[in-house]
PDB file of N, CA and C in Angstrom:
ATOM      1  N   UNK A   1     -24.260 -96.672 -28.748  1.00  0.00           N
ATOM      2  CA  UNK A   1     -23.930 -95.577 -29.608  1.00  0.00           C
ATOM      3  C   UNK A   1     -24.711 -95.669 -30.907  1.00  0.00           C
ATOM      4  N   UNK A   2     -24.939 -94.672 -31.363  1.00  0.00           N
ATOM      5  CA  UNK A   2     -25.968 -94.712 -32.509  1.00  0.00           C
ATOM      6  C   UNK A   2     -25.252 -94.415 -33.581  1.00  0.00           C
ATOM      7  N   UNK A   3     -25.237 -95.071 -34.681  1.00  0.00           N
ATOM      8  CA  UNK A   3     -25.305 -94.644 -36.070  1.00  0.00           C
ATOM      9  C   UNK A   3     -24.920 -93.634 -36.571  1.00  0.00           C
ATOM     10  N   UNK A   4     -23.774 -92.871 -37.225  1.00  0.00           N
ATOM     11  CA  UNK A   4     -24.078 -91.400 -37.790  1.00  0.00           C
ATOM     12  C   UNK A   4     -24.611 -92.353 -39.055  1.00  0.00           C
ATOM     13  N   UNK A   5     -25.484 -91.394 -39.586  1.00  0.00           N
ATOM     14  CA  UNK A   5     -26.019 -92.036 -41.465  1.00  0.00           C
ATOM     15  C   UNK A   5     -24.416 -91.725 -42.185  1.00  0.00           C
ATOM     16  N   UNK A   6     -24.333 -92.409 -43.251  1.00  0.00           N
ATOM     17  CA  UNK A   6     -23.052 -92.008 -44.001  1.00  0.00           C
ATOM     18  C   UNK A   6     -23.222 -90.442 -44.663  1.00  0.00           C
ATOM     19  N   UNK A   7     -24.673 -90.318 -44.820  1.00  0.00           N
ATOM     20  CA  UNK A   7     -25.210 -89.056 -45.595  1.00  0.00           C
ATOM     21  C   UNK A   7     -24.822 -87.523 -44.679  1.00  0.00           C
ATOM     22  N   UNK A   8     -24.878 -88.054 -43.298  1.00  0.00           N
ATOM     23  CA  UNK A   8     -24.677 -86.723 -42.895  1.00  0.00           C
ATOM     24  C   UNK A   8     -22.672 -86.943 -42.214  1.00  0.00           C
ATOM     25  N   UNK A   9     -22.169 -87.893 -42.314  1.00  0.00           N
ATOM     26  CA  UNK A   9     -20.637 -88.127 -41.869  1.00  0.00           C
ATOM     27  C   UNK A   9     -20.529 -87.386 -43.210  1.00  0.00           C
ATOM     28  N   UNK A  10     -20.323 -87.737 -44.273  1.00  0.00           N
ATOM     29  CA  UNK A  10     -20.195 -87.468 -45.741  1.00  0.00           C
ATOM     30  C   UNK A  10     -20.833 -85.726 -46.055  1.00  0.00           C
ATOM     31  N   UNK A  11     -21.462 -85.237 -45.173  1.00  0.00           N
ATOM     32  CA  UNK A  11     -21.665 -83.362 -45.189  1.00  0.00           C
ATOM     33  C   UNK A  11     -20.552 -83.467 -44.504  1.00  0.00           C
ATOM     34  N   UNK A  12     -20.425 -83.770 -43.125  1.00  0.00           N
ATOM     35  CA  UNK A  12     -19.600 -83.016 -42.543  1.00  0.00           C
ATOM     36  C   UNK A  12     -17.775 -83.319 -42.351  1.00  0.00           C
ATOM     37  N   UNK A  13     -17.215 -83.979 -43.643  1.00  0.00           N
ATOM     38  CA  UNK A  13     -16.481 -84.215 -43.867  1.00  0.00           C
ATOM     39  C   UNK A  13     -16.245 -83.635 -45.072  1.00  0.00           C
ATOM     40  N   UNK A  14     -17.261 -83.057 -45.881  1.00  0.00           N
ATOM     41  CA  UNK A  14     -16.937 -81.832 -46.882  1.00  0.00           C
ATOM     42  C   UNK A  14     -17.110 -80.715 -46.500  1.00  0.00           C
ATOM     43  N   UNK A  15     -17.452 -80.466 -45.178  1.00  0.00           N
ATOM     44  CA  UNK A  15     -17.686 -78.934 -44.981  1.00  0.00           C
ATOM     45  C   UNK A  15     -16.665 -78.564 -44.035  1.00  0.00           C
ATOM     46  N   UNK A  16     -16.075 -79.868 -43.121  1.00  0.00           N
ATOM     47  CA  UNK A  16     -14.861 -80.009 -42.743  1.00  0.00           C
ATOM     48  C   UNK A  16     -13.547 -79.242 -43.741  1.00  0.00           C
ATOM     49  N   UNK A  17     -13.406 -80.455 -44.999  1.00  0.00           N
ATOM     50  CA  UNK A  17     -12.740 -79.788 -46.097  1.00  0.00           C
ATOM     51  C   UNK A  17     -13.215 -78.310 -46.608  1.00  0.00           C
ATOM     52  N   UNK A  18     -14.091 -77.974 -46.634  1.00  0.00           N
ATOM     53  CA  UNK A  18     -14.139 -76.457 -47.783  1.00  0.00           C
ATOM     54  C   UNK A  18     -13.691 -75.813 -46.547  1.00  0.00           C
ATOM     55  N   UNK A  19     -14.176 -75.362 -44.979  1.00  0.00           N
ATOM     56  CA  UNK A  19     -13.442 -74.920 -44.250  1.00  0.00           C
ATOM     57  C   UNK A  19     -12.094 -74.720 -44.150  1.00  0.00           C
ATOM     58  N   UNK A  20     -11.044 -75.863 -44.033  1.00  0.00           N
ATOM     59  CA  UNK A  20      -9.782 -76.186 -44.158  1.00  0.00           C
ATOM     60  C   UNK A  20      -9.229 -75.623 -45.453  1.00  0.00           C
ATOM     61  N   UNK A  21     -10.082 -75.579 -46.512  1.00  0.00           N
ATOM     62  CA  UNK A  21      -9.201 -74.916 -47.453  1.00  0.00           C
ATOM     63  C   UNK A  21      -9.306 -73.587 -47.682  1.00  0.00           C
ATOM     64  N   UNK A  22     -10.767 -73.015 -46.967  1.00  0.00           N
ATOM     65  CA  UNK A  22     -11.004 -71.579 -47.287  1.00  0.00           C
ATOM     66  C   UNK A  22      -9.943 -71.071 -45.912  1.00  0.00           C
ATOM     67  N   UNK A  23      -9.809 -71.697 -45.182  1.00  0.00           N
ATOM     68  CA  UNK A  23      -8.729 -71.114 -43.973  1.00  0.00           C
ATOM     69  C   UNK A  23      -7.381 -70.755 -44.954  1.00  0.00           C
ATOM     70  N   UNK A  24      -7.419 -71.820 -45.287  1.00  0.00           N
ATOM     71  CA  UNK A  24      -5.523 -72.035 -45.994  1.00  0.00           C
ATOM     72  C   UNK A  24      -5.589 -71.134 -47.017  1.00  0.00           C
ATOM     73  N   UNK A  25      -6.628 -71.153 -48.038  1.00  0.00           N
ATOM     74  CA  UNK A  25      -7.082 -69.996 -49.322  1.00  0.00           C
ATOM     75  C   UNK A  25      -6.168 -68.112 -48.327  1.00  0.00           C
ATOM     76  N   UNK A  26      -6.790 -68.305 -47.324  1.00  0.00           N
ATOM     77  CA  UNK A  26      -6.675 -66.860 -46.293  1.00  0.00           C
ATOM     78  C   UNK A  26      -5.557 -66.767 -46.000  1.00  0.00           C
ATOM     79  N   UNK A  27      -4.659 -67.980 -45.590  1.00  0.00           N
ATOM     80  CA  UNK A  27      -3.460 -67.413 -45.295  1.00  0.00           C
ATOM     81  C   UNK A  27      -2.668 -67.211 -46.377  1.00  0.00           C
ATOM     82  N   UNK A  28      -2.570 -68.382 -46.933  1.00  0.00           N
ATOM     83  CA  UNK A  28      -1.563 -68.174 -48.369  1.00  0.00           C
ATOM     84  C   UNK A  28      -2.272 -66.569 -49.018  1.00  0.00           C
ATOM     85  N   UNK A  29      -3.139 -65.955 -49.039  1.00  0.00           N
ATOM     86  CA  UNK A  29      -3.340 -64.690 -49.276  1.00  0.00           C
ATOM     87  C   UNK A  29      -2.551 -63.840 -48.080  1.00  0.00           C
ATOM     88  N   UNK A  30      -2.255 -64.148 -46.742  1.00  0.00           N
ATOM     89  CA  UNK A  30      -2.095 -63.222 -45.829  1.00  0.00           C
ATOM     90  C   UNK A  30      -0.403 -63.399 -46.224  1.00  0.00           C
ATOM     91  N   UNK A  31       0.074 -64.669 -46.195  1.00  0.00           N
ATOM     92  CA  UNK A  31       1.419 -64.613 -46.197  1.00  0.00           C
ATOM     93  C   UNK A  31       1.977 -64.075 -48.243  1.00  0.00           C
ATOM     94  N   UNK A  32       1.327 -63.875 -49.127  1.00  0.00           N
ATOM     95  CA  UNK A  32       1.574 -63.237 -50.210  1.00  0.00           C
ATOM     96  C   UNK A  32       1.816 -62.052 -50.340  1.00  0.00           C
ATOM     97  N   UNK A  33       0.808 -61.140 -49.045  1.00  0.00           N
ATOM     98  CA  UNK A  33       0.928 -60.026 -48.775  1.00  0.00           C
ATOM     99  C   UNK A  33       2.104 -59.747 -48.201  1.00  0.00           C
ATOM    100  N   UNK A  34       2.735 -60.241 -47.195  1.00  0.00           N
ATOM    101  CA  UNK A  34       3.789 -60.045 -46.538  1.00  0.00           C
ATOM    102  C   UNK A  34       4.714 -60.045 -47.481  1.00  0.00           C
ATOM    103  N   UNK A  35       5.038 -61.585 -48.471  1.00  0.00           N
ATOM    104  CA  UNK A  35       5.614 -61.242 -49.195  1.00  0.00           C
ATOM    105  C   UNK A  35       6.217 -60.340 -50.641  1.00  0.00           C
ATOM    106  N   UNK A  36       5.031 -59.814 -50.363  1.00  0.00           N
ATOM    107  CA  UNK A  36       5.145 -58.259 -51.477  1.00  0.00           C
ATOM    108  C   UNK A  36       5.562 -57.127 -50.733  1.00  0.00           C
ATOM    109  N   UNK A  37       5.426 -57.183 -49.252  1.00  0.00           N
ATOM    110  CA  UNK A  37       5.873 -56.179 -48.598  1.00  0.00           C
ATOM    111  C   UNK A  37       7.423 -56.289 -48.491  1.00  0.00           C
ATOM    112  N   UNK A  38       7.821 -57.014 -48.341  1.00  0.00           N
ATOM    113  CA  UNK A  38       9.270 -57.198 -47.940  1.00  0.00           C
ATOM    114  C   UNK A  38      10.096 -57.265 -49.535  1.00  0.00           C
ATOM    115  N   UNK A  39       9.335 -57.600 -50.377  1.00  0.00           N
ATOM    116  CA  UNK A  39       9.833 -57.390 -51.780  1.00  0.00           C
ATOM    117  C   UNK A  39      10.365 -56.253 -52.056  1.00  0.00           C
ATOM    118  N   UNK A  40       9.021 -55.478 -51.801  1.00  0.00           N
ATOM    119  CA  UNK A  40       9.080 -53.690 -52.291  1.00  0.00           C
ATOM    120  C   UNK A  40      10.491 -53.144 -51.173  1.00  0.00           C
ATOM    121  N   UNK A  41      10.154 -53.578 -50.016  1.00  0.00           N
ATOM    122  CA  UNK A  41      11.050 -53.358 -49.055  1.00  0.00           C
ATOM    123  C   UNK A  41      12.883 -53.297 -49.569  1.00  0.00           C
ATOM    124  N   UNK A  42      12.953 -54.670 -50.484  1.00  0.00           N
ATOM    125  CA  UNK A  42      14.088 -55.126 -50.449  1.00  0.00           C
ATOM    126  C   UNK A  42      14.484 -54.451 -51.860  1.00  0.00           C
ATOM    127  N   UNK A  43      13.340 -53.913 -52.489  1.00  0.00           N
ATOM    128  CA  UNK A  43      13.876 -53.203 -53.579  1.00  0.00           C
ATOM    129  C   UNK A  43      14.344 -51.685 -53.404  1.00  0.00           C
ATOM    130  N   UNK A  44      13.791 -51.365 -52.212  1.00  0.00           N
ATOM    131  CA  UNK A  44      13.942 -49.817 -51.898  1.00  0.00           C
ATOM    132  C   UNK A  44      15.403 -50.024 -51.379  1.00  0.00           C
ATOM    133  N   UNK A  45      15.567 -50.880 -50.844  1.00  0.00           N
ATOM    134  CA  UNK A  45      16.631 -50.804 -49.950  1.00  0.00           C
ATOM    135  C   UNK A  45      18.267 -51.104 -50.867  1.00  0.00           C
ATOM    136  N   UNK A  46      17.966 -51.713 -52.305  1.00  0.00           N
ATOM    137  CA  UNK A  46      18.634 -52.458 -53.471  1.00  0.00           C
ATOM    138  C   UNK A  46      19.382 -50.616 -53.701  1.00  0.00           C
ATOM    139  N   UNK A  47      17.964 -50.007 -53.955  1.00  0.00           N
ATOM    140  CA  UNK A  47      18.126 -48.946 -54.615  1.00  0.00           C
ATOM    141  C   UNK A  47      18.973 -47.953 -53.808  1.00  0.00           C
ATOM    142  N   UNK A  48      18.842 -47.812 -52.440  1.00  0.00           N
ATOM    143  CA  UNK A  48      19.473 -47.412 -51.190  1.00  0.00           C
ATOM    144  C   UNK A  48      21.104 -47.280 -51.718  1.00  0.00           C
ATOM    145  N   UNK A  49      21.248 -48.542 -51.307  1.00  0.00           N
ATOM    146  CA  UNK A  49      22.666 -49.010 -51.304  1.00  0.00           C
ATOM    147  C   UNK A  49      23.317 -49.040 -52.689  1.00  0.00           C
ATOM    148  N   UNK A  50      22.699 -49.347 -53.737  1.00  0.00           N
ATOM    149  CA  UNK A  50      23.121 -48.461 -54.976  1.00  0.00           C
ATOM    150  C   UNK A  50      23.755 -47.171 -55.151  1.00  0.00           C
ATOM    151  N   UNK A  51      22.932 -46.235 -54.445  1.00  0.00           N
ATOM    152  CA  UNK A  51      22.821 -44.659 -54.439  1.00  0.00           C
ATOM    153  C   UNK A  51      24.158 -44.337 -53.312  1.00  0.00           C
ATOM    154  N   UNK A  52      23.653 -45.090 -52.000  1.00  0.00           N
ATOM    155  CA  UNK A  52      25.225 -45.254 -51.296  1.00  0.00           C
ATOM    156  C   UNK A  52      26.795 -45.545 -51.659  1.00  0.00           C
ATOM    157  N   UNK A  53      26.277 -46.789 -52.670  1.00  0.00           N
ATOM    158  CA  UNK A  53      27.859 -47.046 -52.899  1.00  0.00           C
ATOM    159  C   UNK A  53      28.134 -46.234 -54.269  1.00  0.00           C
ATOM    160  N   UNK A  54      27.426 -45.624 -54.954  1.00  0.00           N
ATOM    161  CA  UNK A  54      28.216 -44.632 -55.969  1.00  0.00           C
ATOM    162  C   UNK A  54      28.487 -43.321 -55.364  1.00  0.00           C
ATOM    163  N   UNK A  55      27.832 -42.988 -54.373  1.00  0.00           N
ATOM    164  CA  UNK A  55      28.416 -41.775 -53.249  1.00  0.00           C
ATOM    165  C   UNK A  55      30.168 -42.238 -53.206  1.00  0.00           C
ATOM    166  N   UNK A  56      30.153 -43.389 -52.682  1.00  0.00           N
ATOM    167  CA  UNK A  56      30.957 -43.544 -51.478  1.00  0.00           C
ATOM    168  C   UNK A  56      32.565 -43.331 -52.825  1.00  0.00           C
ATOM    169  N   UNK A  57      31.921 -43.755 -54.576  1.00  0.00           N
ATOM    170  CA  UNK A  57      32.942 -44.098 -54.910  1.00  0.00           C
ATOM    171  C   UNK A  57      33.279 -42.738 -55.345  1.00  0.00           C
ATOM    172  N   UNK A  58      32.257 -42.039 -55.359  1.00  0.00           N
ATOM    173  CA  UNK A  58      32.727 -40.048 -55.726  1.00  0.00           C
ATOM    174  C   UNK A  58      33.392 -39.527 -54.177  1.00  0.00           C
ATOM    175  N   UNK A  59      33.493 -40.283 -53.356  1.00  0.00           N
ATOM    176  CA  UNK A  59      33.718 -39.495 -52.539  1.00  0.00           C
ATOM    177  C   UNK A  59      35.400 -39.902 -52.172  1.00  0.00           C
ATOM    178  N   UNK A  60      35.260 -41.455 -52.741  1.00  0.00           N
ATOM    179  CA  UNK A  60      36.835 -41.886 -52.718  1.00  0.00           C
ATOM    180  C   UNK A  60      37.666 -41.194 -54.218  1.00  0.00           C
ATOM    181  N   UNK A  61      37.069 -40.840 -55.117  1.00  0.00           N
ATOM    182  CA  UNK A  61      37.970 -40.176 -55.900  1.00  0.00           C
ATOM    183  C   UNK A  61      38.110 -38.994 -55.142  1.00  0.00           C
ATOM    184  N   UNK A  62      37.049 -38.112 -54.991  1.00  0.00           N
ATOM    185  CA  UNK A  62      37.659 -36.804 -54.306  1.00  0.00           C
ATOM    186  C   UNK A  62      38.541 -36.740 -53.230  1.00  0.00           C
ATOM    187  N   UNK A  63      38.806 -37.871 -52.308  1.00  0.00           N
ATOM    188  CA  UNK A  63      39.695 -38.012 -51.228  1.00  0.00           C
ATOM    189  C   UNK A  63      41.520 -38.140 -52.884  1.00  0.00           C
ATOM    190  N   UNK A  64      40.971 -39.071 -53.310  1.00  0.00           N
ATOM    191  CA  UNK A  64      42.262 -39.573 -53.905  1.00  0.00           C
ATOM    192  C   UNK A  64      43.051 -38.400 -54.743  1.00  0.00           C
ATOM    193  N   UNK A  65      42.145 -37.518 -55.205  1.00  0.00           N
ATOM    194  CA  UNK A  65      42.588 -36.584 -56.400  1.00  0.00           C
ATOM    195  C   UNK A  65      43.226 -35.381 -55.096  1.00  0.00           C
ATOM    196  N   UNK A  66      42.418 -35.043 -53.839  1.00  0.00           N
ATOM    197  CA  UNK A  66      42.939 -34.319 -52.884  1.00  0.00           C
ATOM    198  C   UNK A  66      44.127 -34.954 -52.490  1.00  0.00           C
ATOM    199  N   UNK A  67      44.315 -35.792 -52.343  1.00  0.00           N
ATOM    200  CA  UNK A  67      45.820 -36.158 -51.800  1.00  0.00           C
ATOM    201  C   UNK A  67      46.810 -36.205 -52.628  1.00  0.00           C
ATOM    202  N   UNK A  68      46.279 -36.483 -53.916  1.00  0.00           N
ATOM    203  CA  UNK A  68      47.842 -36.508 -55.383  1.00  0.00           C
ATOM    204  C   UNK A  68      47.965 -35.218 -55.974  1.00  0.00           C
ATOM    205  N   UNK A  69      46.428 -34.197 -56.120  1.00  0.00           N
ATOM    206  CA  UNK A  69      46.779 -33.522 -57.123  1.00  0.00           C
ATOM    207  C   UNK A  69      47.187 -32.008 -56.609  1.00  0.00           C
ATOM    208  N   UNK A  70      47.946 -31.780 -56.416  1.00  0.00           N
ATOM    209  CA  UNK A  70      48.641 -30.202 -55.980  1.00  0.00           C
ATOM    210  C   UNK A  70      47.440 -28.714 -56.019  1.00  0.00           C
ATOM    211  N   UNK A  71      47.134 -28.754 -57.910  1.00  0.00           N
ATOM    212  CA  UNK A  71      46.290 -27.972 -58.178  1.00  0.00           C
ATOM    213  C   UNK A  71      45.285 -28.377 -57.261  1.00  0.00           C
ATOM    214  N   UNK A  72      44.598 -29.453 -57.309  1.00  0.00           N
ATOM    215  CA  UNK A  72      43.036 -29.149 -56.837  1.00  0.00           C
ATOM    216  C   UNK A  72      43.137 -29.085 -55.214  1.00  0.00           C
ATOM    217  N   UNK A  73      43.729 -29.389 -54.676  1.00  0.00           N
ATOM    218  CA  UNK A  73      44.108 -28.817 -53.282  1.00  0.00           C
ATOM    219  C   UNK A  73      44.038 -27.793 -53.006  1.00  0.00           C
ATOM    220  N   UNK A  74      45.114 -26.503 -53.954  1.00  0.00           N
ATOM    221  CA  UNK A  74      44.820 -25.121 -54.072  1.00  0.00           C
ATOM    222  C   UNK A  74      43.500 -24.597 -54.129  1.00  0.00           C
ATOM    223  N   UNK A  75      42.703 -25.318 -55.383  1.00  0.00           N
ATOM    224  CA  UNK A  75      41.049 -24.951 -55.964  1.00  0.00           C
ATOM    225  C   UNK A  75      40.660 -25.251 -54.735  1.00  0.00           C
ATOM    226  N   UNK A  76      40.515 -26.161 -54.219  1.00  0.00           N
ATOM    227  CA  UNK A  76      39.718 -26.931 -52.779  1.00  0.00           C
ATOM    228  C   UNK A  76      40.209 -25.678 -52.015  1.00  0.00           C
ATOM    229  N   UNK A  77      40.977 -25.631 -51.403  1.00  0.00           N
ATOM    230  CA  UNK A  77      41.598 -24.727 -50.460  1.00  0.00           C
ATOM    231  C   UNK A  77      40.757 -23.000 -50.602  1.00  0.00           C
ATOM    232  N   UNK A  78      40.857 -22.967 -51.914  1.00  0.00           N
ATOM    233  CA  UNK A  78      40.319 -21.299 -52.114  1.00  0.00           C
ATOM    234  C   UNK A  78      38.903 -21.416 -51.903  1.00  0.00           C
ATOM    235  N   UNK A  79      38.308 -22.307 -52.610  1.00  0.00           N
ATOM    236  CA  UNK A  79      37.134 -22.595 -52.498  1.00  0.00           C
ATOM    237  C   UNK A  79      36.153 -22.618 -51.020  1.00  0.00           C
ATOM    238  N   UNK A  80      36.869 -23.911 -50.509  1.00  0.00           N
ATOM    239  CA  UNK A  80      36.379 -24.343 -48.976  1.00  0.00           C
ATOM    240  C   UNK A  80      36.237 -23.336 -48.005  1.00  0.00           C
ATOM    241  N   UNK A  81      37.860 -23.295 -47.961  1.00  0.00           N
ATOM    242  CA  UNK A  81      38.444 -22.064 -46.869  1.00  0.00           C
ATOM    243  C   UNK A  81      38.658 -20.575 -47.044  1.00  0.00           C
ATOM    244  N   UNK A  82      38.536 -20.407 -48.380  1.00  0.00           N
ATOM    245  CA  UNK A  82      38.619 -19.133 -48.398  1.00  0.00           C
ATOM    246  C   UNK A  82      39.806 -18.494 -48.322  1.00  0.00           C
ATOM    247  N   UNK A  83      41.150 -19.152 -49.014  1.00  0.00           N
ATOM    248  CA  UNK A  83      42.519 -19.141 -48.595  1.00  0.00           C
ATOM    249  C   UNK A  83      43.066 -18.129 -49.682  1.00  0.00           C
ATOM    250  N   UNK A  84      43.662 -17.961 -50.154  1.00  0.00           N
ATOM    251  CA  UNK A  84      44.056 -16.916 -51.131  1.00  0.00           C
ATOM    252  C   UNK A  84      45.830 -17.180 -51.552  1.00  0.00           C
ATOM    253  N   UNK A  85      46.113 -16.520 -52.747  1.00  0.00           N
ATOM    254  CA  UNK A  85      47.930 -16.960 -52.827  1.00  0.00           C
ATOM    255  C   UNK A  85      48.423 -15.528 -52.316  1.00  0.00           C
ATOM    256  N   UNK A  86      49.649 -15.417 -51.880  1.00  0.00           N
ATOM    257  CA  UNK A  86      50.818 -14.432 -51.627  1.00  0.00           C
ATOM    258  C   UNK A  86      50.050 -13.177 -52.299  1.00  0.00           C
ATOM    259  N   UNK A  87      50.050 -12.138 -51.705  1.00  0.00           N
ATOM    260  CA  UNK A  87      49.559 -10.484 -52.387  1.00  0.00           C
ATOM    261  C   UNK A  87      48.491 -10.700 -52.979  1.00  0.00           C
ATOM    262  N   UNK A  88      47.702 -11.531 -52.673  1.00  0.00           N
ATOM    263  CA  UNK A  88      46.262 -11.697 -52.988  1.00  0.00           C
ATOM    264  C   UNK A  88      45.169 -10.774 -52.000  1.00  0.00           C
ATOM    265  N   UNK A  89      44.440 -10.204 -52.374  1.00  0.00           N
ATOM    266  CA  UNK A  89      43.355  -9.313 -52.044  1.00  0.00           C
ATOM    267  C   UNK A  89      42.535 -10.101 -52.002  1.00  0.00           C
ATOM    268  N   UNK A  90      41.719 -10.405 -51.040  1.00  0.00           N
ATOM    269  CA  UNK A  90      40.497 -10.985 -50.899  1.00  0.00           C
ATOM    270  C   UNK A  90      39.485 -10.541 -50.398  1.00  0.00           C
ATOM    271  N   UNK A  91      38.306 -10.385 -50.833  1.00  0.00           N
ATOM    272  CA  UNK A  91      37.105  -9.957 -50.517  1.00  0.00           C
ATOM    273  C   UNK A  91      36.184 -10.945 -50.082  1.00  0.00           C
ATOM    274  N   UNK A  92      34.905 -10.828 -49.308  1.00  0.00           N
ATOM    275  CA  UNK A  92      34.399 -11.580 -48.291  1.00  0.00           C
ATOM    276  C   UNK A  92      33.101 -10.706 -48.486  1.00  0.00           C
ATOM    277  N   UNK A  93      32.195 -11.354 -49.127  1.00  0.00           N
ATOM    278  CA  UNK A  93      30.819 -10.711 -48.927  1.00  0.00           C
ATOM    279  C   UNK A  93      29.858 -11.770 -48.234  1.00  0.00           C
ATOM    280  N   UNK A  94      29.310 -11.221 -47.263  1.00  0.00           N
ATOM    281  CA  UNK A  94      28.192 -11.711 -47.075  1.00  0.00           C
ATOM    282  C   UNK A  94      26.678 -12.623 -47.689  1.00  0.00           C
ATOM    283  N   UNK A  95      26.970 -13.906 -47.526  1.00  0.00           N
ATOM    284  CA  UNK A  95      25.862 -13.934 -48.244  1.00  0.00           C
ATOM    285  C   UNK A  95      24.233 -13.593 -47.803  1.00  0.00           C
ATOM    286  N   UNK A  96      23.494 -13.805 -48.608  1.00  0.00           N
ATOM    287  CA  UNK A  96      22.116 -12.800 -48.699  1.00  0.00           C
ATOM    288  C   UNK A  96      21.372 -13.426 -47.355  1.00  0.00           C
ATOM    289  N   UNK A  97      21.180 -14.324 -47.107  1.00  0.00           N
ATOM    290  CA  UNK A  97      20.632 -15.049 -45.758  1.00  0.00           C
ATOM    291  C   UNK A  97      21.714 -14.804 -44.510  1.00  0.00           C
ATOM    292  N   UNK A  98      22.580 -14.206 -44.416  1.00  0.00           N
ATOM    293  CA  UNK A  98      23.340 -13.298 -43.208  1.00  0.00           C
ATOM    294  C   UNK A  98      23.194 -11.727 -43.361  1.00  0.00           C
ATOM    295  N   UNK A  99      22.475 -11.232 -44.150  1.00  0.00           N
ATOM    296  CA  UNK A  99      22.469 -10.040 -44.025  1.00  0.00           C
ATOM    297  C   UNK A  99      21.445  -9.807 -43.595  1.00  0.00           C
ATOM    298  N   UNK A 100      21.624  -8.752 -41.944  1.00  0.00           N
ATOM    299  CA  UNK A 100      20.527  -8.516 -41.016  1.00  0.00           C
ATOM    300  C   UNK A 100      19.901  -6.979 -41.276  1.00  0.00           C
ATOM    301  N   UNK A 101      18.697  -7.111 -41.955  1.00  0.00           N
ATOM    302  CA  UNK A 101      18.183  -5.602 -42.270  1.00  0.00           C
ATOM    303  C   UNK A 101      17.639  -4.878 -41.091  1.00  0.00           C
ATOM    304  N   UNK A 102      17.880  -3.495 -41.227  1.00  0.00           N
ATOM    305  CA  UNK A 102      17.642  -2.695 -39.178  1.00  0.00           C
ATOM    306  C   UNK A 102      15.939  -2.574 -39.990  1.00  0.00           C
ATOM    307  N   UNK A 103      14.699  -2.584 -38.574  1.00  0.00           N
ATOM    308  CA  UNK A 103      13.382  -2.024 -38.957  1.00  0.00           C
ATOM    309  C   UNK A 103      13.135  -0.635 -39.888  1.00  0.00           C
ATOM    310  N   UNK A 104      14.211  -0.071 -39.513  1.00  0.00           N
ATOM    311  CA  UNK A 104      14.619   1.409 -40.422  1.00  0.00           C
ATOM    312  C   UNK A 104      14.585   1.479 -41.974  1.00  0.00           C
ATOM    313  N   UNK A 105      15.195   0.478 -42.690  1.00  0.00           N
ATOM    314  CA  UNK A 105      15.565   0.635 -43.611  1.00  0.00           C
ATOM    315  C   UNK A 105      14.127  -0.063 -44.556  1.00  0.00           C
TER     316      UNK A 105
END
């Protein structure tokens, strides 16, 4: 077996290394990326569930105030349904996106 010179073991044990680190340089860039993706991800999603749970808490007062408060039941009621009190006259117009115009007119 012959000899490597130390001169050329000694290249290819630094070019060994700059390889090995320009690999690793690449991933730790590839996996930084990922982790900015899943960042942004986890912030959209922060913001999500933010927006969800202050829904959820307007939507538990409006359940709560419908079940205690007499008046707004009535308001709800006229409102929603279209309900009216005792000798009440009620009118019913059409709104503008149900009204079907003939080619005639």
């Amino acid at each position: 077996m012959s000899k490597v010179p130390k001169k050329a073991l000694t290249i290819i044990i630094i070019m060994s290394a700059s390889f090995a680190i320009v690999y690793l340089l690449i991933q730790i860039n590839f996996a930084y990326e990922e982790f900015l993706h899943w960042k942004s991800k986890e912030e959209f999603l922060e913001k999500k569930l933010n927006k969800l749970q202050t829904e959820a808490i307007e939507h538990r007062r409006f359940l709560d105030q419908l079940r205690t408060d007499p008046e707004f039941q009535d308001a709800v009621a006229r409102k929603e349904l279209g309900y009216g009190k005792k000798e009440e006259l009620l009118y019913r117009f059409p709104k503008e996106k149900d009204i079907v115009l003939s080619p005639n007119q």
